[in-house]
Protein backbone atom coordinates (compact mmCIF):
# COMPACT_ATOMS: atom_id res chain seq x y z
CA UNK A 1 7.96 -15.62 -20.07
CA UNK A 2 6.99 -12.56 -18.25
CA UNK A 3 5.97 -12.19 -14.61
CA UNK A 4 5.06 -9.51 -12.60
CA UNK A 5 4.54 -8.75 -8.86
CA UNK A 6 2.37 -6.75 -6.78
CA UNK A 7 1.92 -5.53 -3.41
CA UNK A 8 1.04 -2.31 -1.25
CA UNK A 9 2.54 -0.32 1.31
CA UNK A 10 0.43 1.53 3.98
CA UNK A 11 -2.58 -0.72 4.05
CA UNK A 12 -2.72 -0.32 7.91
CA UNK A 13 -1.62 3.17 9.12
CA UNK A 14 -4.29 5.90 10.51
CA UNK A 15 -2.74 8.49 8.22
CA UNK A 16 -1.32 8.66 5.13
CA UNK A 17 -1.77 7.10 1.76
CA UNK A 18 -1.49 3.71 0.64
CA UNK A 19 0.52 3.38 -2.46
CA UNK A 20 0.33 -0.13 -4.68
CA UNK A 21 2.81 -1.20 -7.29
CA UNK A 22 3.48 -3.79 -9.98
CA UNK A 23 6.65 -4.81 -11.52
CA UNK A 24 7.50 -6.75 -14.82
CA UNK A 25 10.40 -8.72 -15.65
CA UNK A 26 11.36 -11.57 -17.67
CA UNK A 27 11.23 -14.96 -15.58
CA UNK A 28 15.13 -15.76 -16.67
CA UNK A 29 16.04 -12.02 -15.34
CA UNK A 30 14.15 -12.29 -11.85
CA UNK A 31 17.69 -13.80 -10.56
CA UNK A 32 19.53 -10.11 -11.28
CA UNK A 33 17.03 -8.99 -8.91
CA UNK A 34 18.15 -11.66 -6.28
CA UNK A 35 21.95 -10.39 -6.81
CA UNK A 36 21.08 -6.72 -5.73
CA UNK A 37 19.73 -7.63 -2.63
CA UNK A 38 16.02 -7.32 -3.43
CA UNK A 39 13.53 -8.83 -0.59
CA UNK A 40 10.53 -7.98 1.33
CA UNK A 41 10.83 -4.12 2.01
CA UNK A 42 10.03 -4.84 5.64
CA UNK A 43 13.06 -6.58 5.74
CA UNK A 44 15.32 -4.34 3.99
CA UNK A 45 16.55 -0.35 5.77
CA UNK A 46 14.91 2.86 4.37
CA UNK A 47 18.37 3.82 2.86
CA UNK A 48 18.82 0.53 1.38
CA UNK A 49 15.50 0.54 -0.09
CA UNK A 50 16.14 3.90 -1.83
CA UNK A 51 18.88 2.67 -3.69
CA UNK A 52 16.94 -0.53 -4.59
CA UNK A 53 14.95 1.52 -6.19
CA UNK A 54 16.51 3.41 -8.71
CA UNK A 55 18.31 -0.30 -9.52
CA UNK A 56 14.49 -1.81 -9.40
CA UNK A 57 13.90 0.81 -12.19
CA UNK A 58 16.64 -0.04 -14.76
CA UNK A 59 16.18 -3.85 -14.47
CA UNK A 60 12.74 -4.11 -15.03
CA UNK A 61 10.81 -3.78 -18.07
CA UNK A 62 7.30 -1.96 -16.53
CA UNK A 63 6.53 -0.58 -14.16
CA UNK A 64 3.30 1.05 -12.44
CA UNK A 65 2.96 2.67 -8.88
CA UNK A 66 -0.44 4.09 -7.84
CA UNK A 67 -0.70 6.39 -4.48
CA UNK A 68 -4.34 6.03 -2.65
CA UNK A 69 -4.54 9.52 -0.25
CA UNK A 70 -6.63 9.29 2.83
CA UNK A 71 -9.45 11.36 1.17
CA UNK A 72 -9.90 8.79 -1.46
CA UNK A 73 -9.78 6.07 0.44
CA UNK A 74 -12.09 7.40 3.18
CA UNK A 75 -14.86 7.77 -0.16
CA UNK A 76 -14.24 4.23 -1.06
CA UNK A 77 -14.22 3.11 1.98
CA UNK A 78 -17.84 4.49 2.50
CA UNK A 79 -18.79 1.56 -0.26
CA UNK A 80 -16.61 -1.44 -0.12
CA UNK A 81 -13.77 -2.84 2.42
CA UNK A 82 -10.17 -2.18 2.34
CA UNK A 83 -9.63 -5.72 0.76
CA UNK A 84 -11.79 -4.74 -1.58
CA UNK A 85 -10.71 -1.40 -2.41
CA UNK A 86 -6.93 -3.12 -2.65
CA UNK A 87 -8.52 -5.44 -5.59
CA UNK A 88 -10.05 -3.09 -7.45
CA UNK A 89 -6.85 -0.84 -7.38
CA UNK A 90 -4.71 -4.07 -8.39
CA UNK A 91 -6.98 -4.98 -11.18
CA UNK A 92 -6.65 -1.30 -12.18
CA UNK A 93 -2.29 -1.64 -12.48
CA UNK A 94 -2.77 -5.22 -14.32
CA UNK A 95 -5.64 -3.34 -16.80
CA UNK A 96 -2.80 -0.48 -17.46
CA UNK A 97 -0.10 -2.69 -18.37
CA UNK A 98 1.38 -3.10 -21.91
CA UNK A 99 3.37 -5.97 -21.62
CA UNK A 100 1.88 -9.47 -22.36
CA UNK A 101 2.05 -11.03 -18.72
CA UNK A 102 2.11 -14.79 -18.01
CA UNK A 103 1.91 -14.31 -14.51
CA UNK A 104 0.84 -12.28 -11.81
CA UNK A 105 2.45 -12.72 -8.21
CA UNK A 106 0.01 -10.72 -5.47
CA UNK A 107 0.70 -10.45 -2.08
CA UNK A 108 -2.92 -11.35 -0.79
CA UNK A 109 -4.97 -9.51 2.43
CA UNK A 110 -7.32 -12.55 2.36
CA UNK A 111 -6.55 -15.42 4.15
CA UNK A 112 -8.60 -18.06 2.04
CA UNK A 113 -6.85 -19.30 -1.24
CA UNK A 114 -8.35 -17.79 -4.38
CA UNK A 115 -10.35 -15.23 -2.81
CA UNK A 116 -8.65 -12.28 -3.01
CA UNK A 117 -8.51 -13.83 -6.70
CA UNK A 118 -11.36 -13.38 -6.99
CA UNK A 119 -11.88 -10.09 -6.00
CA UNK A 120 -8.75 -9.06 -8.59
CA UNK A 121 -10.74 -10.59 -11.17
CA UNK A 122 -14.41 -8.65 -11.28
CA UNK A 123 -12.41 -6.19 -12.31
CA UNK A 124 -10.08 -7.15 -14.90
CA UNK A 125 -10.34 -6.52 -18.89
CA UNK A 126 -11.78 -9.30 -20.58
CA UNK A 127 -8.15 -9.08 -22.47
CA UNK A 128 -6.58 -9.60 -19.30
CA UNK A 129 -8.27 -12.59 -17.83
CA UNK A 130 -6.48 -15.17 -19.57
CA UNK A 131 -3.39 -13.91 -16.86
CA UNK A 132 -2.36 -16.45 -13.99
CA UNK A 133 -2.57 -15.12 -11.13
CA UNK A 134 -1.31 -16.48 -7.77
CA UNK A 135 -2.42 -14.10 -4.72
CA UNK A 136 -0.67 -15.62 -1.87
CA UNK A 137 -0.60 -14.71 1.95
CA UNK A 138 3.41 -13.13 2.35
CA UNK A 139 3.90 -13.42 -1.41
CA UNK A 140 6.55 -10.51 -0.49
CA UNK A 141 8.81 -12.89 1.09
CA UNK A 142 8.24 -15.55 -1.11
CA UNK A 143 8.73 -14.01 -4.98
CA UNK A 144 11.80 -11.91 -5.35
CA UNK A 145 9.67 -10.32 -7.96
CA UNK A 146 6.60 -8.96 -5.48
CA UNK A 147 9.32 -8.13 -3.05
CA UNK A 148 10.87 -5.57 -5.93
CA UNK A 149 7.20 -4.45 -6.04
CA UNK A 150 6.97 -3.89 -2.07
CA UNK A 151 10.26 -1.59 -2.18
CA UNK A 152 8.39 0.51 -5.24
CA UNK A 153 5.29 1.20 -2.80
CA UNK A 154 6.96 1.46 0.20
CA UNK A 155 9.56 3.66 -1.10
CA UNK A 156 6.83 5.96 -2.80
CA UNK A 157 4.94 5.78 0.46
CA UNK A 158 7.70 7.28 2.40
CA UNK A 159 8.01 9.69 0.01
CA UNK A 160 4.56 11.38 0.64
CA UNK A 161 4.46 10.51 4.45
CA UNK A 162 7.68 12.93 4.89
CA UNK A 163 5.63 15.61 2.66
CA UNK A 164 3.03 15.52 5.10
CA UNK A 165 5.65 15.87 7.97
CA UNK A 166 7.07 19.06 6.87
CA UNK A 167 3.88 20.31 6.34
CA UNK A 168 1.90 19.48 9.38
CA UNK A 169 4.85 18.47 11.81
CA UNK A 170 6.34 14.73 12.80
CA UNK A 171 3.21 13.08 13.40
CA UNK A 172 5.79 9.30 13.58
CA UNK A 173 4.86 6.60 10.90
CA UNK A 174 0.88 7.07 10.89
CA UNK A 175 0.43 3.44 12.21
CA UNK A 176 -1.74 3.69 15.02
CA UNK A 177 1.02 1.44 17.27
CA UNK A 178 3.20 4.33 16.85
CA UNK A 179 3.73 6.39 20.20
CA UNK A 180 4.89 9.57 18.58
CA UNK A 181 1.04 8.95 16.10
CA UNK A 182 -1.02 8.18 19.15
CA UNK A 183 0.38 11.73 20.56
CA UNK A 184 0.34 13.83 17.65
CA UNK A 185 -3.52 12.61 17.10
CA UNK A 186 -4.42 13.14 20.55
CA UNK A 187 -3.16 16.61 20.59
CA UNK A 188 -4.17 17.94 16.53
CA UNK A 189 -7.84 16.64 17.89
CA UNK A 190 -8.06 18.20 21.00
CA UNK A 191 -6.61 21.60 19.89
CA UNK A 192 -8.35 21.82 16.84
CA UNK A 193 -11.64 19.25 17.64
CA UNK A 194 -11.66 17.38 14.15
CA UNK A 195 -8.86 14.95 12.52
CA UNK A 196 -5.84 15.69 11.00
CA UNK A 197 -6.68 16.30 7.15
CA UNK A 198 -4.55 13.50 6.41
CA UNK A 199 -6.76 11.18 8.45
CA UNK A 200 -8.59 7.66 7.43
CA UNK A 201 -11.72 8.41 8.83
CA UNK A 202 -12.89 4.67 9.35
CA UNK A 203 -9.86 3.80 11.12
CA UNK A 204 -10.77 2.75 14.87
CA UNK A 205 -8.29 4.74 16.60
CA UNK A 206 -9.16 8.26 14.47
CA UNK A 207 -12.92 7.68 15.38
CA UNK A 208 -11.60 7.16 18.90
CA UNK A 209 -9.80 10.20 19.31
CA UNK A 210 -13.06 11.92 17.59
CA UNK A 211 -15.17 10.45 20.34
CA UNK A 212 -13.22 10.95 23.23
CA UNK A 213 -13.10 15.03 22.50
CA UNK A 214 -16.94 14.65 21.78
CA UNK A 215 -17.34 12.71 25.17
CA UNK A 216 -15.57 15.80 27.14
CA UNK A 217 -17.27 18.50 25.12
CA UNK A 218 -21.08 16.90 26.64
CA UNK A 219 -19.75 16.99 30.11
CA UNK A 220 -18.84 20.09 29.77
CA UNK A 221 -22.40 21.04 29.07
C-alpha cells in the first residue's frame, strides 16, 4: 500500500515563499523513515534537517516540492484565502503524481474535520478522487510520513530565504515575530517608501509598515 504526506513550510512569514511538498512511500517502509530520525521539521535543527534530506530522497519512491514566491502569492491572494490557495496548490502535487496512492496524510490549516478536505478536493482529477485523504490539524507530528514531507519544504524554504539574504541583506526569518524582520522592514520602507520586493503584500504587519510611512509623509504636508 502506498501513502504519501504533505505539508508546507512558510505559510506565516511576511517575506519569503512558501514551499509545499509531498512524499511517497510504501506503508511497510514508513518505519526506515522512523530509524533516521525523521519528525516534524520544527522539531528537528537546520543541520539535521539537511542531512534528512538527501536520506528523505533515497528512501522514498516520489517525490514533489513546489515553491510559492511572494509575487504569486500576493496575485492569489487578491482572489481566494491562504487556506485556500494551500488547497489548490496540494491538489496540484496529488494531480502530478505517478504513483497509485492509497492514502494521503495532510497537515490541515483548518480547524474543522473534513474541511480543508474539502477544499483539496474541488480541485483534484476525477482519476484522483478515489484517494483517502486524512487532513489533520499537526498531521506533522503525528505521521512520520508528513513529517518527511515538512523537512522537504522547510529545507527548500531555507534554501531560497538565504538567496534572498545575500541579495538584499539579513532581513532574520521573514516571520513578522522576528526582531531582526520587524527592523529590516521598518528601515527598507522608510528609506526606500515601498516594501521589500520580497514582500506578502496582504500580510498585516507589511501593510503596517506601508501605512505608518504614509501617515508621516501627510504630516509632513
Amino acid at each position: 500500500m502506498l501513502i504519501a504526506g504533505i505539508d508546507e513550510a512558510g505559510r506565516g512569514p511576511c517575506f519569503g515563499p512558501m514551499c509545499l511538498a509531498i512524499t511517497i512511500i510504501e506503508k511497510e517502509d514508513e518505519k526506515e523513515l522512523k530509524k533516521i530520525g525523521v519528525k516534524d521539521s520544527k522539531d528537528l535543527l537546520p543541520k539535521k534537517r539537511e542531512y534528512l534530506f538527501e536520506e528523505i530522497k533515497q528512501k522514498i519512491i516520489e517525490f514533489e516540492i513546489l515553491t510559492i514566491n511572494s509575487i504569486e502569492l500576493n496575485d492569489l491572494m487578491t482572489k481566494n484565502n491562504l487556506n485556500e490557495i494551500e488547497a489548490i496548490k496540494i491538489a496540484e502535487l496529488i494531480n502530478n503524481t505517478k504513483s497509485e496512492i492509497n492514502i494521503i496524510y495532510v497537515d490541515s490549516p483548518d480547524a474543522t474535520k473534513g474541511k480543508f478536505e474539502g477544499r483539496i478536493r474541488k480541485y483534484l482529477k476525477k482519476e484522483k478522487q478515489q484517494i483517502k485523504i486524512i487532513a489533520e490539524n499537526k498531521a506533522d507530528s503525528k505521521y512520520i510520513i508528513v513529517g518527511a514531507a515538512s523537512i522537504m519544504a522547510k529545507v527548500t524554504r531555507d534554501l531560497e530565504i538565504a538567496k534572498l539574504r545575500k541579495k538584499f541583506g539579513d532581513f532574520g526569518s521573514g516571520y513578522p515575530s522576528d526582531p531582526k524582520t520587524k527592523k529590516f522592514l521598518k528601515e527598507y520602507v522608510q528609506k526606500n517608501k515601498k516594501l521589500p520586493p520580497f514582500s506578502r503584500i496582504f500580510w498585516s504587519t507589511c501593510e503596517k509598515a506601508l501605512q505608518e510611512i504614509e501617515t508621516k509623509q501627510k504630516k509632513l504636508f
